[in-house]
N, C-alpha and C. Protein backbone atom coordinates (compact mmCIF):
# COMPACT_ATOMS: atom_id res chain seq x y z
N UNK A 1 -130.68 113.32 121.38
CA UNK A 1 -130.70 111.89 121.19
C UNK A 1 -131.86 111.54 120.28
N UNK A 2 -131.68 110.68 119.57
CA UNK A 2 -132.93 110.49 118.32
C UNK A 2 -132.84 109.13 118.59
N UNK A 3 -134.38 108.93 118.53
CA UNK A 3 -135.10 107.19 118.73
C UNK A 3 -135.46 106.71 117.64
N UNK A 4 -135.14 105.61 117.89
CA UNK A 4 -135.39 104.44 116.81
C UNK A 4 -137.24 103.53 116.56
N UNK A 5 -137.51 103.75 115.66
CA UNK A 5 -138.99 103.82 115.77
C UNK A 5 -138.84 102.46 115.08
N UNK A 6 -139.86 101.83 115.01
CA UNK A 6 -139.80 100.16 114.66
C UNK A 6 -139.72 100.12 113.25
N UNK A 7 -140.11 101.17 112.10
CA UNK A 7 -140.14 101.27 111.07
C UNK A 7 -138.79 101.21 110.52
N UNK A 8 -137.96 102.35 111.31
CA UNK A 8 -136.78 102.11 111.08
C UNK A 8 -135.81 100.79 111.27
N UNK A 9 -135.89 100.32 112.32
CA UNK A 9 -135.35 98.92 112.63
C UNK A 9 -136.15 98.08 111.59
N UNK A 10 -137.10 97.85 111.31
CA UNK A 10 -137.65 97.42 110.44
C UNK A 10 -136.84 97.59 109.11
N UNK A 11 -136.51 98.55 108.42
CA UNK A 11 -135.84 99.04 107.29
C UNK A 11 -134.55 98.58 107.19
N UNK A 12 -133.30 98.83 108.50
CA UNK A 12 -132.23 98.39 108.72
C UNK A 12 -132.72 96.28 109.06
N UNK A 13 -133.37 96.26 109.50
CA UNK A 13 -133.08 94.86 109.67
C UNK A 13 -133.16 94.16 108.32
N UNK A 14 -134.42 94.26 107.40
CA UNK A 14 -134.44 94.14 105.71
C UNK A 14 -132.95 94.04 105.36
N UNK A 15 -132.44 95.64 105.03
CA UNK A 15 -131.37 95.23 103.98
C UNK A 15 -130.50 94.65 104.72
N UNK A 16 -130.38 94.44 106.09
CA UNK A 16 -129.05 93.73 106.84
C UNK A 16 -129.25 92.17 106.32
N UNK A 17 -130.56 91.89 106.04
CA UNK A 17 -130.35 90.41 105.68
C UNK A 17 -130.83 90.34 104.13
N UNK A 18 -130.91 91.39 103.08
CA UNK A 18 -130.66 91.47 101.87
C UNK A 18 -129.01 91.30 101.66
N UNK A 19 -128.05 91.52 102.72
CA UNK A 19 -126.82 92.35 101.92
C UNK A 19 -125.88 91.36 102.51
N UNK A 20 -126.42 90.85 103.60
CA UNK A 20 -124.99 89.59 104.50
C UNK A 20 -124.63 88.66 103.95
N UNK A 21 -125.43 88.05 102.91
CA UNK A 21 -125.14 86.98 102.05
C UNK A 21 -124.23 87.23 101.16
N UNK A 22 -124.38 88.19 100.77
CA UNK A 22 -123.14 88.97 99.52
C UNK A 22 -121.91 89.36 100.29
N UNK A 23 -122.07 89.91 101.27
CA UNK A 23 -120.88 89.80 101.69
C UNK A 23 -120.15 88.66 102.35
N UNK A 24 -121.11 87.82 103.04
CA UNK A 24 -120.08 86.41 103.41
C UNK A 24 -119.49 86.12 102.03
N UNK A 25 -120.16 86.14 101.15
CA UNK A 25 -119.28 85.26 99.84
C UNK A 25 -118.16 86.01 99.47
N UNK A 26 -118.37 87.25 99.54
CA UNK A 26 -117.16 88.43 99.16
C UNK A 26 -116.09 87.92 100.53
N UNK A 27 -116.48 87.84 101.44
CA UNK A 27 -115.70 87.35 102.63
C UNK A 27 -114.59 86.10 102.11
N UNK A 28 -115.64 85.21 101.80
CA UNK A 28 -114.93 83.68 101.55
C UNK A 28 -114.18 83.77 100.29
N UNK A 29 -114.37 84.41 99.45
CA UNK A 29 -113.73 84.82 98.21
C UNK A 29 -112.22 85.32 98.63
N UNK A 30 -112.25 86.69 99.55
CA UNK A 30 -111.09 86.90 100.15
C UNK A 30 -109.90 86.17 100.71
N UNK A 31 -111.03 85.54 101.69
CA UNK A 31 -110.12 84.58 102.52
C UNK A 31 -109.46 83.44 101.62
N UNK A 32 -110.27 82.94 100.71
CA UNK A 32 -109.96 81.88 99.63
C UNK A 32 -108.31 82.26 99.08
N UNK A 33 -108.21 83.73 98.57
CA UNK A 33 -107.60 83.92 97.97
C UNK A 33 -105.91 84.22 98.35
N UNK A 34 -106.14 85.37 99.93
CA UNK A 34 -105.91 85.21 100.56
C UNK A 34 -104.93 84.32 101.99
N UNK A 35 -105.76 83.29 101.42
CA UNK A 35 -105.39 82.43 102.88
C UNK A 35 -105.61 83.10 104.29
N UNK A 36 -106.62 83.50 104.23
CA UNK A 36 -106.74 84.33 105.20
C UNK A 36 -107.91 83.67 106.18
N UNK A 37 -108.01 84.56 107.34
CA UNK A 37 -109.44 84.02 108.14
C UNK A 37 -110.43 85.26 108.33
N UNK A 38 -112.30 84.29 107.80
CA UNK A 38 -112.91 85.48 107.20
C UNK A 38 -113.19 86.86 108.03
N UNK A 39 -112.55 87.11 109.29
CA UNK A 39 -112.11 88.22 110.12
C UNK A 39 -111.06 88.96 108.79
N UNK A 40 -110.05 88.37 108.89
CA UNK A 40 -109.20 89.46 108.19
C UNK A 40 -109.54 89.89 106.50
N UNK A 41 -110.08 88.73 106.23
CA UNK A 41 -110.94 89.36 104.81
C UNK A 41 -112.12 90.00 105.19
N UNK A 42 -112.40 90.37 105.91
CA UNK A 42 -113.90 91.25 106.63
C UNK A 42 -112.63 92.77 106.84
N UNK A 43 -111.77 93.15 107.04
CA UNK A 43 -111.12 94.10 107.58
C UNK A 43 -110.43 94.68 106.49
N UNK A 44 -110.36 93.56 105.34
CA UNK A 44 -109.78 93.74 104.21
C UNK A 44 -111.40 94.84 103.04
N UNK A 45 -112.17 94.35 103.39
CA UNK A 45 -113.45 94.64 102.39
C UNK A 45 -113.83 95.54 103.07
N UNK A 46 -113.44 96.04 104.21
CA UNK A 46 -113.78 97.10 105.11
C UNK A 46 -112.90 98.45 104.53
N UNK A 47 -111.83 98.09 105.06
CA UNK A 47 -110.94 99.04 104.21
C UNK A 47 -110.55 99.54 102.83
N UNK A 48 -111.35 98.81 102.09
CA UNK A 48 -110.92 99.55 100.58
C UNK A 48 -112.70 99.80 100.46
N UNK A 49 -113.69 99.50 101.23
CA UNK A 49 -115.00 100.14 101.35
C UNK A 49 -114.75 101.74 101.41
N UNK A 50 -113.83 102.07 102.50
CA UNK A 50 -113.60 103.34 103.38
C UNK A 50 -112.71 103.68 102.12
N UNK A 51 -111.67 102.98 101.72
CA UNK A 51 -110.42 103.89 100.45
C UNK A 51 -111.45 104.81 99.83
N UNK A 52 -112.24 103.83 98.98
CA UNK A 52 -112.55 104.16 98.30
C UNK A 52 -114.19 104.52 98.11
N UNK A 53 -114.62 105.40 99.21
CA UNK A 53 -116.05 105.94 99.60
C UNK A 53 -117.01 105.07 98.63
N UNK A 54 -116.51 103.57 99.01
CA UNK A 54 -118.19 102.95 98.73
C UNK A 54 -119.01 102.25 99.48
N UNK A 55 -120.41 102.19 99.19
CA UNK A 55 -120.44 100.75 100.05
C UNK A 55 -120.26 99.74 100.23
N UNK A 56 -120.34 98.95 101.76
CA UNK A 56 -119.69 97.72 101.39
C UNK A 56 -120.41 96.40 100.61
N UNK A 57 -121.63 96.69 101.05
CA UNK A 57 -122.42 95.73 99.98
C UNK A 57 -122.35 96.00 98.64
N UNK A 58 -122.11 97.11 97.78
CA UNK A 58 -121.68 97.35 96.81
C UNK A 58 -120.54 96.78 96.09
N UNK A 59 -119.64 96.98 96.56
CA UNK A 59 -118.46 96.56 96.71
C UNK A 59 -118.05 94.67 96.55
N UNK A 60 -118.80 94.17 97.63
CA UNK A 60 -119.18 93.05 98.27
C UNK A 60 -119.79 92.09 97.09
N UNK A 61 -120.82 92.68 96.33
CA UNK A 61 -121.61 92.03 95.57
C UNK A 61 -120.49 92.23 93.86
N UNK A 62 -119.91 93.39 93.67
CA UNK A 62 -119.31 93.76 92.79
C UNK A 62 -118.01 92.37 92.64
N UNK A 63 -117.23 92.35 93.94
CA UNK A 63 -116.09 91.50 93.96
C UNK A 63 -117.05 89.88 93.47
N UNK A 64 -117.81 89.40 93.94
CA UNK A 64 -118.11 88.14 93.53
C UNK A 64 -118.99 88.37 92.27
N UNK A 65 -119.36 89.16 91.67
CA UNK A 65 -119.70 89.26 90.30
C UNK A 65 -118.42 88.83 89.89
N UNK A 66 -117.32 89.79 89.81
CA UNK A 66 -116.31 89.63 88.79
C UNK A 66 -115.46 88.04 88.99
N UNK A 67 -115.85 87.54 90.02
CA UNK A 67 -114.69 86.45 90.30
C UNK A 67 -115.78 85.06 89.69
N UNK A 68 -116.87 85.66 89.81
CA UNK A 68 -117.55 84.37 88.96
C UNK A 68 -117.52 84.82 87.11
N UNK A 69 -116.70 85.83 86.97
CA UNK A 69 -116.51 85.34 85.61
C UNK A 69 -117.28 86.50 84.77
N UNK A 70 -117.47 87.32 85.31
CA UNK A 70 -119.12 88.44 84.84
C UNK A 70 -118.26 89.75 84.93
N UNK A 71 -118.33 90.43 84.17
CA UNK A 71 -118.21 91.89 83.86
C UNK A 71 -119.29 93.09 83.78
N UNK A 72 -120.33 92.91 84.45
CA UNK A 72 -121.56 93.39 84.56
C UNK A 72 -121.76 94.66 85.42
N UNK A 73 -120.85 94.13 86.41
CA UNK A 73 -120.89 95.25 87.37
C UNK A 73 -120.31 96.38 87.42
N UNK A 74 -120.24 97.35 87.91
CA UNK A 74 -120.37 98.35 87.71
C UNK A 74 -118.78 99.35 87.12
N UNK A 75 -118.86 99.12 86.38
CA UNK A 75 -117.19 100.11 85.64
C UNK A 75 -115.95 100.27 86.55
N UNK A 76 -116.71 101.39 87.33
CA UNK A 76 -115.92 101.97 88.72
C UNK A 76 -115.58 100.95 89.43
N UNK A 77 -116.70 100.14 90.12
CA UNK A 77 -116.48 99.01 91.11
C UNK A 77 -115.36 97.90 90.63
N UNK A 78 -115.39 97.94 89.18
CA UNK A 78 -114.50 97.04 88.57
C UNK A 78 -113.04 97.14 88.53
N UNK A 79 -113.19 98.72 88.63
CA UNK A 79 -111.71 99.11 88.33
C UNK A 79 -111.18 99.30 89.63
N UNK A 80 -112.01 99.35 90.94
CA UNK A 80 -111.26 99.84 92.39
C UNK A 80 -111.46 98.09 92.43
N UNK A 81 -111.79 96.91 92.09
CA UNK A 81 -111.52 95.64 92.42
C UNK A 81 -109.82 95.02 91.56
N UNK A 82 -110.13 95.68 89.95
CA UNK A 82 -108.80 95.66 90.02
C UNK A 82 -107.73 96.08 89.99
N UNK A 83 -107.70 96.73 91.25
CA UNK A 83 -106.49 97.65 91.49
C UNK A 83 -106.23 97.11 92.89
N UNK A 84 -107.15 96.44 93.48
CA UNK A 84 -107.18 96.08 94.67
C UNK A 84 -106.36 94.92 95.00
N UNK A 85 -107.74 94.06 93.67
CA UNK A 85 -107.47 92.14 93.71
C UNK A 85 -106.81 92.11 92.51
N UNK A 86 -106.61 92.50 91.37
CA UNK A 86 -106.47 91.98 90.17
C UNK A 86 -105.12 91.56 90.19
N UNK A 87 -104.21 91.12 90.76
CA UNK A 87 -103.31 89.93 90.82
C UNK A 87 -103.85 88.94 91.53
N UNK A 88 -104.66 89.00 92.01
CA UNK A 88 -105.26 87.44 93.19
C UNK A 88 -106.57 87.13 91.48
N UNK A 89 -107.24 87.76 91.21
CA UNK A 89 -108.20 87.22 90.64
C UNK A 89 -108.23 86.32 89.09
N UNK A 90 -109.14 85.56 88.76
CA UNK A 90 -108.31 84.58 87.75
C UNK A 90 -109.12 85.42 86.40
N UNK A 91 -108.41 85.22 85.57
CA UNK A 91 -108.61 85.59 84.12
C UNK A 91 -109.64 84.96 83.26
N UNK A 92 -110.73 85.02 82.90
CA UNK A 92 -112.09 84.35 82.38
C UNK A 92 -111.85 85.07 81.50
């Protein structure tokens, strides 16, 4: 059994509230698109996280780059978003 030392919780608590913001919006983005409720767009960003061995904040931050209009992000991330979303997402 391995313990959790405060440094560590310390470390995980950081990026948990670096990375939740990006994903609620990746959430609401879903659901937006969707019609969905942000449970099933949470299950949705979950699962093509796992398809496609990334992370989900990666992922997360990648999808609302591209839907605000930006091509910045990352090649790969772009191309597993549109293969995913790219009939839901709008054309800029």
């Amino acid at each position: 059994m391995t313990s959790v030392t405060s440094d560590d919780f310390d470390q995980h608590l950081e990026l948990a509230m670096r990375t939740r913001p990006v994903i609620e919006q990746a959430k609401g983005v879903l659901a937006g698109f969707r019609c969905a409720t942000p449970e099933q767009a949470f299950t949705e960003l979950v699962r093509v996280s796992q398809t496609y061995n990334v992370k989900l904040n990666m992922l997360a931050e990648a999808l609302v780059t591209v839907v605000g209009g930006h091509r910045e992000a990352d090649p790969g991330l772009v191309e597993i978003i549109d293969q995913e979303w790219g009939g839901l997402l709008p054309r800029c």
